[in-house]
Protein backbone atom coordinates (compact mmCIF):
# COMPACT_ATOMS: atom_id res chain seq x y z
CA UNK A 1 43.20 -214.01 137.97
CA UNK A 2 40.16 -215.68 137.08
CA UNK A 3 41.83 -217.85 134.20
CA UNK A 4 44.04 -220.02 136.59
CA UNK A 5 40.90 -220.58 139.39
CA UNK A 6 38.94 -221.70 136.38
CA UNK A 7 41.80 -224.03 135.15
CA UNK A 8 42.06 -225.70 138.30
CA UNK A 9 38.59 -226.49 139.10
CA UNK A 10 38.54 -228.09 135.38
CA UNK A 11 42.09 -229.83 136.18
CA UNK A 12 40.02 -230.55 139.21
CA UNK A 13 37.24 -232.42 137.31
CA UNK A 14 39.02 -234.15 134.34
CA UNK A 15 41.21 -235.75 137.16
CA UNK A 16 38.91 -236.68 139.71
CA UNK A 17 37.16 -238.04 136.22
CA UNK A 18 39.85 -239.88 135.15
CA UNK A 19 40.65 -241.56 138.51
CA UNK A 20 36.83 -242.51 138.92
CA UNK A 21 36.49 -244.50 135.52
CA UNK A 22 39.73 -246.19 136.31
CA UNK A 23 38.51 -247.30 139.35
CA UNK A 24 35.39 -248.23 137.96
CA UNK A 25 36.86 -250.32 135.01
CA UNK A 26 39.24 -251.96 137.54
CA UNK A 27 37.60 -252.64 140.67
CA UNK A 28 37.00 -256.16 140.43
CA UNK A 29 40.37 -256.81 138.55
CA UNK A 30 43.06 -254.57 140.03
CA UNK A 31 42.92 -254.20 143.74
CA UNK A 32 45.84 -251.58 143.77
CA UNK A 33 43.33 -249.43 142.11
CA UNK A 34 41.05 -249.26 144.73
CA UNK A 35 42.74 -246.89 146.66
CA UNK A 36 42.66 -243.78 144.12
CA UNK A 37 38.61 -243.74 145.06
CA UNK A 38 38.79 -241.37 147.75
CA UNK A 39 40.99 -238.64 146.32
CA UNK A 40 39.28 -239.29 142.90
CA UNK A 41 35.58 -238.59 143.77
CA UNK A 42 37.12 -236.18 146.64
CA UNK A 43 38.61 -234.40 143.54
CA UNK A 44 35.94 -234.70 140.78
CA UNK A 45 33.41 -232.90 143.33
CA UNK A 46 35.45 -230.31 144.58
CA UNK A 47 35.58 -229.18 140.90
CA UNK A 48 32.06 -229.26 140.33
CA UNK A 49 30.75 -228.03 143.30
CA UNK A 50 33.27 -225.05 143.00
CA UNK A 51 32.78 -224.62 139.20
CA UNK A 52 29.00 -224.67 139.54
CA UNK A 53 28.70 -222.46 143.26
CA UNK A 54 31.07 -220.27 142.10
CA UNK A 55 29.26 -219.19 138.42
CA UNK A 56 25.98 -219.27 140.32
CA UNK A 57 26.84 -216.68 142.79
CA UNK A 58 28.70 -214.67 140.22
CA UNK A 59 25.44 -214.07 138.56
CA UNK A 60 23.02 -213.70 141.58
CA UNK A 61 25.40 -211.78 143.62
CA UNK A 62 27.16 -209.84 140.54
CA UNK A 63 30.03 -209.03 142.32
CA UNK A 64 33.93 -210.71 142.67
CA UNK A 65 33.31 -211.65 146.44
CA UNK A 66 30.08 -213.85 145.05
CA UNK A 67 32.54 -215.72 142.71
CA UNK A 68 35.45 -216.24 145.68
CA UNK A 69 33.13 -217.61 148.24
CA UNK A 70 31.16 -220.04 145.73
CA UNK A 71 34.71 -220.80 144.97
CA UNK A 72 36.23 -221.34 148.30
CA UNK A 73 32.56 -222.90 149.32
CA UNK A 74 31.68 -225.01 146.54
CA UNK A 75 35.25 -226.48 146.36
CA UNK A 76 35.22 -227.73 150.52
CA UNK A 77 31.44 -228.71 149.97
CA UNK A 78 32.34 -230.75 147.03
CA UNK A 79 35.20 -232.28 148.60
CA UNK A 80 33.29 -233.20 151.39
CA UNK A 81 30.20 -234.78 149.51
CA UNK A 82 32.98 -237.00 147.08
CA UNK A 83 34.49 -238.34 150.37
CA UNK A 84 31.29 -239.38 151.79
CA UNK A 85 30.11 -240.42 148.49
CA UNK A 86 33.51 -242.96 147.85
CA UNK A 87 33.21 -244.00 151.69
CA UNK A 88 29.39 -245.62 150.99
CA UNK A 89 30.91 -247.03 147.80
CA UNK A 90 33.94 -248.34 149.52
CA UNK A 91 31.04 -249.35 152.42
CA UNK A 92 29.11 -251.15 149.34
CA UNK A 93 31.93 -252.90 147.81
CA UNK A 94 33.67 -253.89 151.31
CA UNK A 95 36.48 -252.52 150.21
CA UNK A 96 39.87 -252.34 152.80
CA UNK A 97 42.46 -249.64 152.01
């Protein structure tokens, strides 16, 4: 049980990672490019924020309902800071989808 939720927050990561450098190398260059930002840094922070909530409350908590809600917590808080973090980028760049 706790293999898979780990594999997907990492999945999680190395994607949101992967679409974030492309974006980055190709933003000036590619506009088609431009609109994997949201769901990139949407993605890359869900992982992290899930990944990093969900470890932390394991050990303060020491319990499996610590673990699920850092998970289920971490993941929606981390989505929500990559959106608003790609929407002042997207702000910054003037960017239309």
């Amino acid at each position: 049980m706790l293999l898979p939720m780990m594999g997907f927050t990492f999945a999680l990561m190395v994607f949101g990672g992967l679409g974030s450098l492309v974006h980055i190398a190709t933003t000036r260059v590619d506009p088609y490019s431009r609109s994997i930002l949201l769901y990139s840094f949407s993605a890359f922070y869900a992982g992290l924020g899930a990944f990093t909530l969900s470890l932390g409350l394991l050990f303060l908590v020491e319990h499996g309902f610590g673990f699920l809600f850092g998970y289920l917590g971490g993941g929606l808080a981390g989505g929500l800071l990559g959106h608003r973090i790609a929407t002042k980028r997207i702000r910054k760049l003037k960017i239309e989808l």
